[in-house]
PDB file of N, CA and C in Angstrom:
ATOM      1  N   UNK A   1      12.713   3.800  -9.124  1.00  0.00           N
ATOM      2  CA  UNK A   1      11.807   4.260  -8.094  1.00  0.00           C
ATOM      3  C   UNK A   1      12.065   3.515  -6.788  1.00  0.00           C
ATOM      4  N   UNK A   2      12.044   2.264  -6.617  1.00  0.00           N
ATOM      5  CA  UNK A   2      12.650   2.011  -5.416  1.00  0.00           C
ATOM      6  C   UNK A   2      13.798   1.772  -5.057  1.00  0.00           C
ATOM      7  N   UNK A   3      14.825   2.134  -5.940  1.00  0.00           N
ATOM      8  CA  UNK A   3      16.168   3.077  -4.937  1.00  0.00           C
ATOM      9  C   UNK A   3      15.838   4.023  -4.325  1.00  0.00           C
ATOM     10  N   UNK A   4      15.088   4.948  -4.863  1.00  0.00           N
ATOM     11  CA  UNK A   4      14.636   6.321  -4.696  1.00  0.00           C
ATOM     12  C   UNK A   4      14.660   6.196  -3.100  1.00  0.00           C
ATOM     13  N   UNK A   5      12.975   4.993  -3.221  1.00  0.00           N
ATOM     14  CA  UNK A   5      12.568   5.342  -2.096  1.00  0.00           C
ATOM     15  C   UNK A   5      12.930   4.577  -0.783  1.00  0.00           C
ATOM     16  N   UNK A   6      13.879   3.313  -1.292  1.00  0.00           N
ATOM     17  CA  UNK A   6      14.708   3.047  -0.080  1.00  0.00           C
ATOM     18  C   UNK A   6      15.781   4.247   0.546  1.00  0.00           C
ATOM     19  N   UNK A   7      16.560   4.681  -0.616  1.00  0.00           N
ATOM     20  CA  UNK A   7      17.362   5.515  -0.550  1.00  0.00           C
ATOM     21  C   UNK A   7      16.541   6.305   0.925  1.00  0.00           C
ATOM     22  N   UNK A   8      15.333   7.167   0.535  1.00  0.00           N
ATOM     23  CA  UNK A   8      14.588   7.668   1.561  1.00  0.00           C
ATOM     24  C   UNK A   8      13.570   7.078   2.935  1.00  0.00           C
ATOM     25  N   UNK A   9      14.313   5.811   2.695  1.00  0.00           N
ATOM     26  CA  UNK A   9      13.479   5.013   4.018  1.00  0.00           C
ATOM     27  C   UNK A   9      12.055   5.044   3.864  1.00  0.00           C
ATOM     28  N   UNK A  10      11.625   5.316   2.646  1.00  0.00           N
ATOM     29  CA  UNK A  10      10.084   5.153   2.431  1.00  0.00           C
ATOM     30  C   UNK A  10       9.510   3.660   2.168  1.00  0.00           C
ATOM     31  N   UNK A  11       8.823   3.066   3.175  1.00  0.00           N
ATOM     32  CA  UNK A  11       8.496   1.778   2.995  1.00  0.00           C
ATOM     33  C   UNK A  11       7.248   1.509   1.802  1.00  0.00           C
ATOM     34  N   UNK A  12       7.963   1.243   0.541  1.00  0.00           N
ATOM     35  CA  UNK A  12       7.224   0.714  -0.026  1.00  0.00           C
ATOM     36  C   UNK A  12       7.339  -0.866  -1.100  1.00  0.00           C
ATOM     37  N   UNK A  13       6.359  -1.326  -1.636  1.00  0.00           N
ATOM     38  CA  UNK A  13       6.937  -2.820  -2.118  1.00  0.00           C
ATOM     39  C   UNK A  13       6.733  -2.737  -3.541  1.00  0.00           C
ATOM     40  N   UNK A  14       6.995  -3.687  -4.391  1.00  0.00           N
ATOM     41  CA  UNK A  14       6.787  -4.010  -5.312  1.00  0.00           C
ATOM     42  C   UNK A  14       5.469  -3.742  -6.003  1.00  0.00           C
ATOM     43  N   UNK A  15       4.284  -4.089  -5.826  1.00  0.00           N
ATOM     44  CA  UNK A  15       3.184  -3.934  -5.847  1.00  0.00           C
ATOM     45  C   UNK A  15       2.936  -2.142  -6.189  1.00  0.00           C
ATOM     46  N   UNK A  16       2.921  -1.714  -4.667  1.00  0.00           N
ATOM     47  CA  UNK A  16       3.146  -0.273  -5.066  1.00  0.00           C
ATOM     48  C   UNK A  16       3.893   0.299  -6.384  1.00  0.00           C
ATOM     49  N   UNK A  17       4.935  -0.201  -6.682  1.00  0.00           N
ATOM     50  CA  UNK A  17       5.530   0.505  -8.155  1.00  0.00           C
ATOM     51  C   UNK A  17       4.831   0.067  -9.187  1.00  0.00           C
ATOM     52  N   UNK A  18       4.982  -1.683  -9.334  1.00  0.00           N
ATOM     53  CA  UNK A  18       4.004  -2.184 -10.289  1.00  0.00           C
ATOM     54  C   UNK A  18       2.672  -1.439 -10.469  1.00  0.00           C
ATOM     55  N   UNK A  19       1.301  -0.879  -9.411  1.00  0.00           N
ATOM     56  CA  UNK A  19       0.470  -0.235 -10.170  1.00  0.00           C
ATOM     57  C   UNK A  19       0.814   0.747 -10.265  1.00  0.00           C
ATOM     58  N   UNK A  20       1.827   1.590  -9.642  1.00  0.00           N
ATOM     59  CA  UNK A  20       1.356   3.017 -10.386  1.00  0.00           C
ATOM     60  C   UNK A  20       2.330   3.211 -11.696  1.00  0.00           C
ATOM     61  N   UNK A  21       3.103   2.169 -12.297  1.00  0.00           N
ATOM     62  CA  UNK A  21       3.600   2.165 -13.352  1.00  0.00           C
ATOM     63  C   UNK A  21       2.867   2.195 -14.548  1.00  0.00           C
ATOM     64  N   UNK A  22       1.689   1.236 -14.192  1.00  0.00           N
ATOM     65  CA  UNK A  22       0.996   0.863 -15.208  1.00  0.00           C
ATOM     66  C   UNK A  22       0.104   1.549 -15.085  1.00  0.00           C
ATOM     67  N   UNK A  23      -0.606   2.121 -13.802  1.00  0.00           N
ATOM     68  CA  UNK A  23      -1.531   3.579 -14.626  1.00  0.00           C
ATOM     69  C   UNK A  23      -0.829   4.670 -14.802  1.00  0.00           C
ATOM     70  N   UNK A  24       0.702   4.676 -14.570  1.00  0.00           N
ATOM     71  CA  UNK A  24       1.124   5.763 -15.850  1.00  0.00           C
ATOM     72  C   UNK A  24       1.292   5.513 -16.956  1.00  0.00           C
ATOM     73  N   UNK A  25       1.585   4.812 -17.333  1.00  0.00           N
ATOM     74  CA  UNK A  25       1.896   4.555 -18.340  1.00  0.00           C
ATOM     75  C   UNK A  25       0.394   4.244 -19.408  1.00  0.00           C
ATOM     76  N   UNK A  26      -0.275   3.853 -18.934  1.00  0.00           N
ATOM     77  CA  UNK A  26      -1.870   3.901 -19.533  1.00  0.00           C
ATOM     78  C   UNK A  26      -2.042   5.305 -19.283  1.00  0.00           C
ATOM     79  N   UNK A  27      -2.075   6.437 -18.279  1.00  0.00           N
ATOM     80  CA  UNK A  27      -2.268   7.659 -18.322  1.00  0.00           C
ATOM     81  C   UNK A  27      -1.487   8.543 -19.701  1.00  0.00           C
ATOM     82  N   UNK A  28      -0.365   8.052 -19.786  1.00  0.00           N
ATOM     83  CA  UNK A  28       0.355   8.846 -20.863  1.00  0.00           C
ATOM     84  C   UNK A  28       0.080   8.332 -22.496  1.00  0.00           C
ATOM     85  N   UNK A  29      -0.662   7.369 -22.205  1.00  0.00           N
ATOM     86  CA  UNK A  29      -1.379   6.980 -23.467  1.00  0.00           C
ATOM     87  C   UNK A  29      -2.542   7.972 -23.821  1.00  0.00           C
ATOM     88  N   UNK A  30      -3.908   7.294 -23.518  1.00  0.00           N
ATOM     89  CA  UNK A  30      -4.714   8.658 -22.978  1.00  0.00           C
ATOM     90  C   UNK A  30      -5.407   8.363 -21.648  1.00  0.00           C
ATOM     91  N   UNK A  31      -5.904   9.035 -20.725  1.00  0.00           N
ATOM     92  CA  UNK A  31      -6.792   9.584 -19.460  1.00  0.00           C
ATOM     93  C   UNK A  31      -7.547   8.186 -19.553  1.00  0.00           C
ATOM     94  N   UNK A  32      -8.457   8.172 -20.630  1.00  0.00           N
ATOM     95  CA  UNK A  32      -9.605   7.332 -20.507  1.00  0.00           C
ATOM     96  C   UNK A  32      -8.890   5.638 -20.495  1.00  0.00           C
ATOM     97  N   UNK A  33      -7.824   5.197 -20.814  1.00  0.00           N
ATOM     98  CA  UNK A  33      -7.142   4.186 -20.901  1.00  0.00           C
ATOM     99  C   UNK A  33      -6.878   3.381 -19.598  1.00  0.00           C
ATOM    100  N   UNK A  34      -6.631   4.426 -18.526  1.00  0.00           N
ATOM    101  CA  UNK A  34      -6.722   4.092 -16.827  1.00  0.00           C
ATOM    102  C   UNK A  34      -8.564   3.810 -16.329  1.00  0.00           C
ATOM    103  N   UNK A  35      -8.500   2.711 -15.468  1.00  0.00           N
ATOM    104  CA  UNK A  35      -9.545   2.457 -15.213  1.00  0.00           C
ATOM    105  C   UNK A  35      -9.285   3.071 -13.958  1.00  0.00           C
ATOM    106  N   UNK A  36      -9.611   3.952 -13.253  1.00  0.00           N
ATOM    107  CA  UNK A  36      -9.816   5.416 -12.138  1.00  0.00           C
ATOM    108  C   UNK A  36     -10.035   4.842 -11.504  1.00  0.00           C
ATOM    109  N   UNK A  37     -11.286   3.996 -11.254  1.00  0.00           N
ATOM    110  CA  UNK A  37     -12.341   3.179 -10.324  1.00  0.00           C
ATOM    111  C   UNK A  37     -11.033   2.312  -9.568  1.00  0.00           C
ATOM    112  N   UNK A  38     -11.057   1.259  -9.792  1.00  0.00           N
ATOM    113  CA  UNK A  38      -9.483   0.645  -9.984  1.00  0.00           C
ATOM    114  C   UNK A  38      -8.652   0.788  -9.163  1.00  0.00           C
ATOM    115  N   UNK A  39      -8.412   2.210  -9.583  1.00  0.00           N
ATOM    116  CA  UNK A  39      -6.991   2.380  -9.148  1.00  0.00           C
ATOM    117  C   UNK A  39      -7.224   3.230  -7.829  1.00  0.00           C
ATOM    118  N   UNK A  40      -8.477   3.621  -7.319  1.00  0.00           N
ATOM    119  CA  UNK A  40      -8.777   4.473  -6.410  1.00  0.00           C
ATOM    120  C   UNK A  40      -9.192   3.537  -5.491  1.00  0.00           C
ATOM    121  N   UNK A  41      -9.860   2.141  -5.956  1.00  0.00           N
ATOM    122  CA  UNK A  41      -9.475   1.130  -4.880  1.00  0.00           C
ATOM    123  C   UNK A  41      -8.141   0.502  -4.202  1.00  0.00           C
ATOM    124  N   UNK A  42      -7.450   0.597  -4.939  1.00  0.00           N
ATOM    125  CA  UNK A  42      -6.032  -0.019  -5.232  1.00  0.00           C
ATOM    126  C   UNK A  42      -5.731   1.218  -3.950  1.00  0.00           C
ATOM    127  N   UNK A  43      -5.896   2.557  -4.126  1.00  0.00           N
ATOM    128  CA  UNK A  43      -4.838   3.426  -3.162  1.00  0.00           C
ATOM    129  C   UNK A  43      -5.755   3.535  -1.845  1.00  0.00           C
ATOM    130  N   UNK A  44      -6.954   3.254  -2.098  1.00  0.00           N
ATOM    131  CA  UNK A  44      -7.895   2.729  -0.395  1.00  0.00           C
ATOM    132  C   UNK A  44      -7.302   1.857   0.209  1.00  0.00           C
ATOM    133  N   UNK A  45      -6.683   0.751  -0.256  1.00  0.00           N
ATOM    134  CA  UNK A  45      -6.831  -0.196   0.204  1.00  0.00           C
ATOM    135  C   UNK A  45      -5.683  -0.337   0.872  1.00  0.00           C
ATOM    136  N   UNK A  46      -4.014   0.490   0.143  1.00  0.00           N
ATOM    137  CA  UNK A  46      -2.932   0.751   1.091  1.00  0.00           C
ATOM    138  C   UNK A  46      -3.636   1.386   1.696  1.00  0.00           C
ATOM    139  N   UNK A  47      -4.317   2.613   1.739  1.00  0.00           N
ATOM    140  CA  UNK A  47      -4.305   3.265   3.285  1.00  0.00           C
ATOM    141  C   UNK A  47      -4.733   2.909   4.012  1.00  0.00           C
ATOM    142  N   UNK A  48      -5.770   1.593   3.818  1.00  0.00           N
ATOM    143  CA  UNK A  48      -6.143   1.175   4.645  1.00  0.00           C
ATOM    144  C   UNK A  48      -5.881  -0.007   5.786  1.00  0.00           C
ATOM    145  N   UNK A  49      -4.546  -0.510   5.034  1.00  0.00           N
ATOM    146  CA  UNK A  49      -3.525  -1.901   5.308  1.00  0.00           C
ATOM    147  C   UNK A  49      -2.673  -1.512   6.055  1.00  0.00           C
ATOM    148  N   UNK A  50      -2.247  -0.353   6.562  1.00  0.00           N
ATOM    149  CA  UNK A  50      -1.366  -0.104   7.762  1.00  0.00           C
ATOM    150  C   UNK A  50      -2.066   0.314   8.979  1.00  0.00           C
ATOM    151  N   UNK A  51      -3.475   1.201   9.296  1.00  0.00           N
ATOM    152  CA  UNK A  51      -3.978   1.150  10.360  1.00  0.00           C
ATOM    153  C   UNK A  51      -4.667  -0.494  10.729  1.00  0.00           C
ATOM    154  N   UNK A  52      -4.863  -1.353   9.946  1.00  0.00           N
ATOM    155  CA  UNK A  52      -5.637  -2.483   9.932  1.00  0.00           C
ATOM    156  C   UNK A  52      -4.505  -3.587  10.447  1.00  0.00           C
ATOM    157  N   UNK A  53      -3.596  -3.399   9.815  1.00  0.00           N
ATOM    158  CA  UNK A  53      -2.472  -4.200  10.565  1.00  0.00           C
ATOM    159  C   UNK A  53      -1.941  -3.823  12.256  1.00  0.00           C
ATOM    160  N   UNK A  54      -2.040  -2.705  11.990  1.00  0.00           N
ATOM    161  CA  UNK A  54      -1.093  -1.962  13.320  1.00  0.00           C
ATOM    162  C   UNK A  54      -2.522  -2.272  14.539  1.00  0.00           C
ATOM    163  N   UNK A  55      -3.650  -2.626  14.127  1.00  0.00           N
ATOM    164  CA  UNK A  55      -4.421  -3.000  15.452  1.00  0.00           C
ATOM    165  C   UNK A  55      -4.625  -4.354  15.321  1.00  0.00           C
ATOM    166  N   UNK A  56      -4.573  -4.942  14.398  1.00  0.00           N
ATOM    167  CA  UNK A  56      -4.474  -6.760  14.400  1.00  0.00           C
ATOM    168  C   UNK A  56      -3.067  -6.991  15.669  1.00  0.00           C
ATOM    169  N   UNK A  57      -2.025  -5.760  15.387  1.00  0.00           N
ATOM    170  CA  UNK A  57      -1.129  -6.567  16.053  1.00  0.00           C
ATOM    171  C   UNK A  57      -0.861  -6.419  17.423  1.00  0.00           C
ATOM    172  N   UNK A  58      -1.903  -4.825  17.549  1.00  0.00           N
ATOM    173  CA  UNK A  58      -2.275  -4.156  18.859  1.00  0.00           C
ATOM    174  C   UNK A  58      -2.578  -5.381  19.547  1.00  0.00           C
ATOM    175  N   UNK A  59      -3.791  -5.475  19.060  1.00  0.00           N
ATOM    176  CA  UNK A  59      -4.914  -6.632  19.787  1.00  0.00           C
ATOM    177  C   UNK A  59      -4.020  -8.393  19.778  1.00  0.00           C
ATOM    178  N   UNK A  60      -3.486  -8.796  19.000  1.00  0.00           N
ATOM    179  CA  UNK A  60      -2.765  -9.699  19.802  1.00  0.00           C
ATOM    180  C   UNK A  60      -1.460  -9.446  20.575  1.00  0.00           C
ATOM    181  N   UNK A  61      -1.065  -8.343  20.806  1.00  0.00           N
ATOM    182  CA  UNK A  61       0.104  -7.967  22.108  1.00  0.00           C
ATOM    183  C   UNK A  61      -0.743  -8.188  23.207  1.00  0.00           C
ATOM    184  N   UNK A  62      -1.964  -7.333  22.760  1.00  0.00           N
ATOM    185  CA  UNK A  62      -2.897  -7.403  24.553  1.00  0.00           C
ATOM    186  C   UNK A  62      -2.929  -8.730  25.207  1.00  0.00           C
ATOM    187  N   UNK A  63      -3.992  -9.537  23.836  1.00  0.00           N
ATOM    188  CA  UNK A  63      -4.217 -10.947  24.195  1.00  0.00           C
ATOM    189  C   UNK A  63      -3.128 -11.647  24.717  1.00  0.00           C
ATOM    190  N   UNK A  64      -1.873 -12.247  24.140  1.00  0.00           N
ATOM    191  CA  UNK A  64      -0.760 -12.688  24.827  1.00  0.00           C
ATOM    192  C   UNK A  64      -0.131 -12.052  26.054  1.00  0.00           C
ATOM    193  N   UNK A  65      -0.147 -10.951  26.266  1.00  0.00           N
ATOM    194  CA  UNK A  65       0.177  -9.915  27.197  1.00  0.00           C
ATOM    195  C   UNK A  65      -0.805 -10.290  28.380  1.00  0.00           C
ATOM    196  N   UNK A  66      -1.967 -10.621  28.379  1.00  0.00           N
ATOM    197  CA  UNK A  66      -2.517 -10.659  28.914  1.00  0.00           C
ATOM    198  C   UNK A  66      -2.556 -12.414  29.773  1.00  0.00           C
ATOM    199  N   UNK A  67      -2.070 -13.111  29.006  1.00  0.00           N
ATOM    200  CA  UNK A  67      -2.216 -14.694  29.159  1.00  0.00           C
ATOM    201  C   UNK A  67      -0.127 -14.477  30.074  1.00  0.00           C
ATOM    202  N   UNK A  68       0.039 -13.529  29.848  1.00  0.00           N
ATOM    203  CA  UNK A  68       1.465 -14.104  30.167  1.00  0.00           C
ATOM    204  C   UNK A  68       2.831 -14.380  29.457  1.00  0.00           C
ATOM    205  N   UNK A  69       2.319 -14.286  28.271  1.00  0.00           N
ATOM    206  CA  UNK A  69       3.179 -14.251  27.409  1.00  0.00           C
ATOM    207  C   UNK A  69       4.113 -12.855  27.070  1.00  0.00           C
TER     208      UNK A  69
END
């Protein structure tokens, strides 16, 4: 999987494969074996780590930008 997705310039890490390995692999056991809850935090929380970064880094370009730097 991440040949795959280097291969395709898709930025993703370790982490990313690691869980969704393991709730497949608990999925192909049975359904109820994946804790859902979990894992629906787990995919909030990337989506939520690239707009959250990309204005942490907004906001210190300004600040230094602003001092001169």
């Amino acid at each position: 999987m991440l040949f795959t997705t280097a291969r395709l310039g898709i930025p993703v890490n370790t982490t990313h494969t690691i869980s969704g390995a393991i709730m497949g692999v608990g999925a192909t056991r049975r359904l109820s074996a994946v804790r859902w809850g979990v894992g629906r935090k787990i995919v909030v929380a990337w989506i939520l780590t690239i707009p959250a970064t990309a204005s942490i880094a907004g906001l210190m370009f300004l600040a230094l930008h602003s001092l001169g730097y």
